[in-house]
C-alpha atoms as a PDB file:
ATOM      1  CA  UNK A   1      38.477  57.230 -21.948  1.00  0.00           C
ATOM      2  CA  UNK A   2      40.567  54.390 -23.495  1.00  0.00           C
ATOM      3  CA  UNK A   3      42.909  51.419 -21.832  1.00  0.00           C
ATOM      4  CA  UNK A   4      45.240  54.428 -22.277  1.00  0.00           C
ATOM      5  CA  UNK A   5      43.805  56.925 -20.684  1.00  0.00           C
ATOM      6  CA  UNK A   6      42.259  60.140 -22.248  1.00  0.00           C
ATOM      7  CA  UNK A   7      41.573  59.878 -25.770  1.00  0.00           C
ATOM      8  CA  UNK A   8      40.779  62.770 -28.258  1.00  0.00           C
ATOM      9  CA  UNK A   9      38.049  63.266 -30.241  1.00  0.00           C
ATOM     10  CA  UNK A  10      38.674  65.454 -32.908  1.00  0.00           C
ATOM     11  CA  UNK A  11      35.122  65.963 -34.088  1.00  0.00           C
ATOM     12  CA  UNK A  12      32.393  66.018 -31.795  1.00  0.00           C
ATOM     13  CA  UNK A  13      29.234  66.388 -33.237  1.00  0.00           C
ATOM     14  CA  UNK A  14      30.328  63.645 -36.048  1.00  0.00           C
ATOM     15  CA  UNK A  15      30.343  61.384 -32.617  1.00  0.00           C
ATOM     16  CA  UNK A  16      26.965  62.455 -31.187  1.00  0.00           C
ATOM     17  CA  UNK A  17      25.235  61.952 -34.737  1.00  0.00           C
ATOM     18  CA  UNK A  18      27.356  58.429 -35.818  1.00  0.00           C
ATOM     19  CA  UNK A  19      24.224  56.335 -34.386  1.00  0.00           C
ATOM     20  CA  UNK A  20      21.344  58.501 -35.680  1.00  0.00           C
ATOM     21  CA  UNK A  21      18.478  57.277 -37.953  1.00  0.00           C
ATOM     22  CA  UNK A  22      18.004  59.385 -41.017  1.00  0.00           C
ATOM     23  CA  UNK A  23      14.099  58.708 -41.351  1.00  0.00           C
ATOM     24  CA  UNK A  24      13.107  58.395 -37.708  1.00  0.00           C
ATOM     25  CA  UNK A  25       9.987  61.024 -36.831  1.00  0.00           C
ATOM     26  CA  UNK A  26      10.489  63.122 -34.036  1.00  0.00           C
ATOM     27  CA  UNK A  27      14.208  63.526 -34.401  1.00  0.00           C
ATOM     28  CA  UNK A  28      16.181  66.951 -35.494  1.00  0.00           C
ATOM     29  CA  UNK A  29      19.876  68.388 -35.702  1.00  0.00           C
ATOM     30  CA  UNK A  30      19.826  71.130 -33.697  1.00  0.00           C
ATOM     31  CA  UNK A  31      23.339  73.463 -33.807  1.00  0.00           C
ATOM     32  CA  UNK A  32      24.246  74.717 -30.665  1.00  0.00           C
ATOM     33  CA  UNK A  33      27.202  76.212 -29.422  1.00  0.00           C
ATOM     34  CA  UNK A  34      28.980  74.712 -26.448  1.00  0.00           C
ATOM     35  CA  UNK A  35      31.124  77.783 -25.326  1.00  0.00           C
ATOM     36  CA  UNK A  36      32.779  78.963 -28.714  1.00  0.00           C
ATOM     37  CA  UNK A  37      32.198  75.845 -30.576  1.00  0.00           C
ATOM     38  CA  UNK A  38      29.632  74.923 -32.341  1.00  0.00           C
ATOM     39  CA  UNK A  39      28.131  71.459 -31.587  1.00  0.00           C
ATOM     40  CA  UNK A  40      25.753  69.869 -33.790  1.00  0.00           C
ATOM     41  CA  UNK A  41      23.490  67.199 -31.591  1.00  0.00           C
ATOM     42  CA  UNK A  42      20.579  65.151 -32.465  1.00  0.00           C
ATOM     43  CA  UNK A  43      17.261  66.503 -30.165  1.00  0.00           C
ATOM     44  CA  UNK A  44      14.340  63.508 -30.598  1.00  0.00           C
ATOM     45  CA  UNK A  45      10.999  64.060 -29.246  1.00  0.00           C
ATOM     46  CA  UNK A  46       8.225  61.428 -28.520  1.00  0.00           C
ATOM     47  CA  UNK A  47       4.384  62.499 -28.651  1.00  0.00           C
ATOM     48  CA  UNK A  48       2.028  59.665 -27.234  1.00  0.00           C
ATOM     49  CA  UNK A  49      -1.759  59.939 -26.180  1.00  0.00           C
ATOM     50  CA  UNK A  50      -1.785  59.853 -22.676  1.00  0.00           C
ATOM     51  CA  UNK A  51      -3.234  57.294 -20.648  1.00  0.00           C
ATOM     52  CA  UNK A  52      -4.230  59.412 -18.189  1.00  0.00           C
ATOM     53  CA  UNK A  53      -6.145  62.748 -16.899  1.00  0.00           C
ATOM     54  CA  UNK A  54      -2.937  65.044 -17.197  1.00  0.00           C
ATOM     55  CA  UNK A  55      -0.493  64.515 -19.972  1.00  0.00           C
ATOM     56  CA  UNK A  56       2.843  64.042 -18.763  1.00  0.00           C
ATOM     57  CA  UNK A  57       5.992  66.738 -19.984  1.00  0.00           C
ATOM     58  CA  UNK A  58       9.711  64.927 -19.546  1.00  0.00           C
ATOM     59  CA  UNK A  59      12.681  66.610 -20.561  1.00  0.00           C
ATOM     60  CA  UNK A  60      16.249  65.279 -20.356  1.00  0.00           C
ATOM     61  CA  UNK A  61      18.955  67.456 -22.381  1.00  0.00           C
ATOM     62  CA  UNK A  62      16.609  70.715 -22.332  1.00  0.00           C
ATOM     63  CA  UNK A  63      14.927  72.633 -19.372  1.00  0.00           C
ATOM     64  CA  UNK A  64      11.462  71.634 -18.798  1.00  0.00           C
ATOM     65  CA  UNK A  65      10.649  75.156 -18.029  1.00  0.00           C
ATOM     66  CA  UNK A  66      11.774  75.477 -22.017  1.00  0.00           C
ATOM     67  CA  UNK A  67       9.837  72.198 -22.948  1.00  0.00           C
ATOM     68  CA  UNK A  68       6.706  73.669 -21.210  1.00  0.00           C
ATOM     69  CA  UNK A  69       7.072  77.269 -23.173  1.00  0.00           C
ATOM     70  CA  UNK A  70       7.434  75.649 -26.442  1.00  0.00           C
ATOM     71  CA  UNK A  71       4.457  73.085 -26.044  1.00  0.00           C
ATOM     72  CA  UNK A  72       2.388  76.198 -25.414  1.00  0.00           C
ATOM     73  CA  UNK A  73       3.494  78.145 -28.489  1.00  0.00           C
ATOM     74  CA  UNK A  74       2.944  74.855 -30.512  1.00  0.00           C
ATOM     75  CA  UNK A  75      -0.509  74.798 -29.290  1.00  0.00           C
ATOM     76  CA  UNK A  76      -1.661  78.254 -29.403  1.00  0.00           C
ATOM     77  CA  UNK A  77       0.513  79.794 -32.501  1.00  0.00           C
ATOM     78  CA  UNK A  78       0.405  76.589 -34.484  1.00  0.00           C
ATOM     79  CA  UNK A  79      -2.544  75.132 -33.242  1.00  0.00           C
ATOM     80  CA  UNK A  80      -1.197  72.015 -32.327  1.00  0.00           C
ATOM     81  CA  UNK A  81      -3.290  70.017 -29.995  1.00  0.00           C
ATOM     82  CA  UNK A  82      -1.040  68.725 -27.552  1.00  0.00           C
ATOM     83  CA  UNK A  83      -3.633  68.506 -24.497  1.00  0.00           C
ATOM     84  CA  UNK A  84      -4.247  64.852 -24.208  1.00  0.00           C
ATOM     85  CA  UNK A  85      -0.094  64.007 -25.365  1.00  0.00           C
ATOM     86  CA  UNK A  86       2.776  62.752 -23.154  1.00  0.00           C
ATOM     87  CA  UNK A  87       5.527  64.444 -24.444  1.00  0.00           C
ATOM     88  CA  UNK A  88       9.342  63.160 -23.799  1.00  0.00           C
ATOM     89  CA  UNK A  89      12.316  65.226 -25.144  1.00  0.00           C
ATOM     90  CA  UNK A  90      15.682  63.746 -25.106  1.00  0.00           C
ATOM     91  CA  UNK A  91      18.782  65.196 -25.731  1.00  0.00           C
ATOM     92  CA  UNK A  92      21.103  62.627 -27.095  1.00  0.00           C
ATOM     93  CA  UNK A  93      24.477  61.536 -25.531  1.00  0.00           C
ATOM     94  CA  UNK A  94      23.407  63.113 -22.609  1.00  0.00           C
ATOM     95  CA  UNK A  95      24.108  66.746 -23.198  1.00  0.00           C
ATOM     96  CA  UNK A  96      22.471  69.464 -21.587  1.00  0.00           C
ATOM     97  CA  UNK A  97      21.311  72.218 -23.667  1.00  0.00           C
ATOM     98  CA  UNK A  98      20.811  75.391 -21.779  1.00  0.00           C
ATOM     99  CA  UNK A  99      20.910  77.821 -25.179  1.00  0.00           C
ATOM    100  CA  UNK A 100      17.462  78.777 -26.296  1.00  0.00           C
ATOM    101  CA  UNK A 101      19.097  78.374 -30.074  1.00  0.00           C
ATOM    102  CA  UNK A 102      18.044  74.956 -29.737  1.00  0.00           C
ATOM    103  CA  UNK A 103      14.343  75.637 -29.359  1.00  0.00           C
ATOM    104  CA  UNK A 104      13.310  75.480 -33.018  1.00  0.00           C
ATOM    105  CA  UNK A 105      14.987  72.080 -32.612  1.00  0.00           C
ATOM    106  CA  UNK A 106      12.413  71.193 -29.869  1.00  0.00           C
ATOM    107  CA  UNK A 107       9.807  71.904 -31.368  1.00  0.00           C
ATOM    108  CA  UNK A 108      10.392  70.812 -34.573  1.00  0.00           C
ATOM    109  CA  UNK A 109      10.989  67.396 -32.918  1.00  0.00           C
ATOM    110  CA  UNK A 110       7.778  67.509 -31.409  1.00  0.00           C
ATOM    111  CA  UNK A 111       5.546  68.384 -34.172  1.00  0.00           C
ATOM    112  CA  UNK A 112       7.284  65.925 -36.139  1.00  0.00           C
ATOM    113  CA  UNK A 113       6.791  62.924 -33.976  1.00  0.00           C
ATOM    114  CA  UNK A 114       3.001  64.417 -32.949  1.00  0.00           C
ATOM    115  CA  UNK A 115       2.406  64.149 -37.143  1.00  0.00           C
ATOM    116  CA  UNK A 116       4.667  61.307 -37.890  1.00  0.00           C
ATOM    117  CA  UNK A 117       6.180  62.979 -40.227  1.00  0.00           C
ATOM    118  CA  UNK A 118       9.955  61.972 -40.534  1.00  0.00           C
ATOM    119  CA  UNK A 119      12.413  65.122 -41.320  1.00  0.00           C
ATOM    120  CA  UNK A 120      15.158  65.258 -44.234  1.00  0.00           C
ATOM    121  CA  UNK A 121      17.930  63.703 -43.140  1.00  0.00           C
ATOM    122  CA  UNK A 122      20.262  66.354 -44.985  1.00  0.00           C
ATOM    123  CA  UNK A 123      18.731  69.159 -42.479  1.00  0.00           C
ATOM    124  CA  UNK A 124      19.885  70.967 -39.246  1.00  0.00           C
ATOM    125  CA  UNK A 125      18.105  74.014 -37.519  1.00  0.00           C
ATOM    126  CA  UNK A 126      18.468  76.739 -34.923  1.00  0.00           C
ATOM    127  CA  UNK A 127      16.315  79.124 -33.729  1.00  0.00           C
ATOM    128  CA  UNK A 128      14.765  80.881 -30.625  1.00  0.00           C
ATOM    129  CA  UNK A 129      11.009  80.870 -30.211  1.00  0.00           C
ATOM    130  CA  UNK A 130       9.264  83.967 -28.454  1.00  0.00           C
ATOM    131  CA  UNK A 131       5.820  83.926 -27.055  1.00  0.00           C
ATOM    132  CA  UNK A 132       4.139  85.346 -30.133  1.00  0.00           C
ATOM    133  CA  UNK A 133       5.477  82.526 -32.484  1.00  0.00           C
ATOM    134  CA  UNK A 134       8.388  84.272 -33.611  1.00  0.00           C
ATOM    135  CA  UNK A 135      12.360  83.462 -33.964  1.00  0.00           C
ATOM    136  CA  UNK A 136      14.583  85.023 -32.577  1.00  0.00           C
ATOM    137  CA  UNK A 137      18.209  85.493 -34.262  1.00  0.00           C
ATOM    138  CA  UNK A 138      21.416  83.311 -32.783  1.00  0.00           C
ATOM    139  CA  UNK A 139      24.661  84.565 -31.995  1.00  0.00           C
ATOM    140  CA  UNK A 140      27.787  82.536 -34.401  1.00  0.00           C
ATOM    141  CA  UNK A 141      25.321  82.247 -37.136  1.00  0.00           C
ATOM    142  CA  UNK A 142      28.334  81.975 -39.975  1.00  0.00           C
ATOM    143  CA  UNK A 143      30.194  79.895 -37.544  1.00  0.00           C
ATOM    144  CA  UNK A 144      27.311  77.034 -36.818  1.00  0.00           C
ATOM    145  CA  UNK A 145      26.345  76.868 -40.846  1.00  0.00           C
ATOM    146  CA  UNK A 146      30.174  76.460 -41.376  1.00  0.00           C
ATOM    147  CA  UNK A 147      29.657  73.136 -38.579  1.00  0.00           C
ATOM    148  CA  UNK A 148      26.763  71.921 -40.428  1.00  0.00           C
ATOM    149  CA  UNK A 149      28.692  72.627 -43.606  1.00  0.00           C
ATOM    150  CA  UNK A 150      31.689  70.226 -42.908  1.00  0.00           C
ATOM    151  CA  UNK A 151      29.300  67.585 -41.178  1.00  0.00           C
ATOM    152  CA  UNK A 152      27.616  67.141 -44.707  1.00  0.00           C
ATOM    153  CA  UNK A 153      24.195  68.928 -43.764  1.00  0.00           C
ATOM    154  CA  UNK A 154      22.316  70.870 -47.618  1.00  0.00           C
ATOM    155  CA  UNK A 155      20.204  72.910 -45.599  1.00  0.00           C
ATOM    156  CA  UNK A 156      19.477  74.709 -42.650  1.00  0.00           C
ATOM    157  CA  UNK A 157      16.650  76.909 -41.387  1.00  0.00           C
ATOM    158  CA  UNK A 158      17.642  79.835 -39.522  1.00  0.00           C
ATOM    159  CA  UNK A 159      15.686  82.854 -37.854  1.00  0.00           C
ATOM    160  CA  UNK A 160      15.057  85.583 -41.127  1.00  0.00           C
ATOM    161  CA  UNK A 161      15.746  88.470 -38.839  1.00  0.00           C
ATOM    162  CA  UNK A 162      19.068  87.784 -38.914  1.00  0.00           C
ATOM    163  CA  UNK A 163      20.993  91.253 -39.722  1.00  0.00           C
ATOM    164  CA  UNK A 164      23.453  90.248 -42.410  1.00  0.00           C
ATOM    165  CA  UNK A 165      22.084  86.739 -44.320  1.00  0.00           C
ATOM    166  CA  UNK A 166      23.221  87.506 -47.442  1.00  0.00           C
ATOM    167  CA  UNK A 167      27.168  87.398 -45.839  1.00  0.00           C
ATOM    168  CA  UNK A 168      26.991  83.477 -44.907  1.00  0.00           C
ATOM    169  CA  UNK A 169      29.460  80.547 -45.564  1.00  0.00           C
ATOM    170  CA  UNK A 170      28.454  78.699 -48.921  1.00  0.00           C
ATOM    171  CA  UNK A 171      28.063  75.138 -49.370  1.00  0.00           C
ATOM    172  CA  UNK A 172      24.383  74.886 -46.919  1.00  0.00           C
ATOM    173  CA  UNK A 173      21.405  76.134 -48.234  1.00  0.00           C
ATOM    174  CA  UNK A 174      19.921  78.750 -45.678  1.00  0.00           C
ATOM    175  CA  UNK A 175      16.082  78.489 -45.056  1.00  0.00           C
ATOM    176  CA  UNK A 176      15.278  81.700 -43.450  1.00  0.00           C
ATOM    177  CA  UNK A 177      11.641  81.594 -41.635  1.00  0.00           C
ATOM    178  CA  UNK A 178      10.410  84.713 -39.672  1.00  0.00           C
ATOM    179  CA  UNK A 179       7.694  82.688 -37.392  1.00  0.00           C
ATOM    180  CA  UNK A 180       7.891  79.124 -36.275  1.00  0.00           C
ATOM    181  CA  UNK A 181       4.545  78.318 -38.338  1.00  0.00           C
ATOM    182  CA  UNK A 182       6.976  79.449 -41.571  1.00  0.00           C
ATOM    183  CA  UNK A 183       9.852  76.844 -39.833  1.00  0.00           C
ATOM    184  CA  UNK A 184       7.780  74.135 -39.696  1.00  0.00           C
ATOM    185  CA  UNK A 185       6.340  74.288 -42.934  1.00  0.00           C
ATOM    186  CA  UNK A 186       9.444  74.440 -44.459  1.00  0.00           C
ATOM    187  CA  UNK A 187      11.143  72.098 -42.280  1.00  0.00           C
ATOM    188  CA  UNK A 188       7.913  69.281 -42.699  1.00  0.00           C
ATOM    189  CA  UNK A 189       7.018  70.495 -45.550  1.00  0.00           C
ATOM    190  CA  UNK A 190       3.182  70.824 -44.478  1.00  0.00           C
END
């Protein structure tokens, strides 16, 4: 909204991503899609020992019933030891996220900020996480890599059960990664 009124804006995700900090831990590119357009939006995650008995769990962006899932997963498939961390996951620019695409983002976020480990500034990912560990293909694969493409993004880690990986866009470099332990090693690089 300008003095004007209604203003366009012709590009999105280069708005929700114009204040990010490449090197900041706990903070990933997710690609969703918002309807039939691919949105690319920054998810940052904060892991701090808790003060108290019973860690909190926040979640603004991304349903806590999500947040809660993937905090299991990262414990018991990962072995992350999350029991005595608050955990706050933001979406930023106030989005809400209800596409479980954006779950590799989520946790990747969190295990990043739990490690303080900082991730490449050049990446994005997407990715559902099952109960066993696993990701899950996303529908619009060619379509989000294309996004993440034109936004300036090298690589991107995507679910290796995808059907047809060998018919994506050029220009990104695809990570495929069958389990999320596979994701996050390639994503942290640990």
């Amino acid at each position: 909204m300008g003095e004007q009124g209604l203003v366009e804006v012709t590009n999105p995700s280069e708005a929700f991503l114009a204040e990010r900090l490449p090197d900041a831990t706990g903070s990933v590119i997710a690609v969703t899609m918002e309807g039939t357009r691919p949105l690319l939006v920054e998810i940052q995650a904060l892991a701090s020992t808790t003060s108290f008995g019973l860690p909190r769990r926040t979640a603004n962006g991304v349903d806590i019933g999500r947040l809660l899932l993937l905090v299991a997963v990262l414990n018991k498939r990962v072995g992350l030891r999350l029991f005595d961390q608050d955990l706050f996951v933001n979406v930023i620019g106030g989005l809400k996220i209800n596409e479980p695409a954006a779950d590799l983002a989520v946790a990747a976020a969190i295990a990043s900020s739990f490690q303080n480990v900082p991730l490449p500034g050049d990446l994005a990912v997407m990715g559902e996480v099952g109960l066993s560990g696993e990701l899950r293909t996303v529908s619009h694969l060619a379509r989000r890599l294309n996004e993440a493409a034109k936004l300036g993004f090298k690589r991107c880690v995507v679910p290796a059960t995808h059907r047809r990986l060998q018919d994506l866009p050029g220009g990104i470099e695809v990570i495929p990664a069958r389990t999320l332990p596979d994701a996050l090693k390639a994503i942290l690089g640990s």
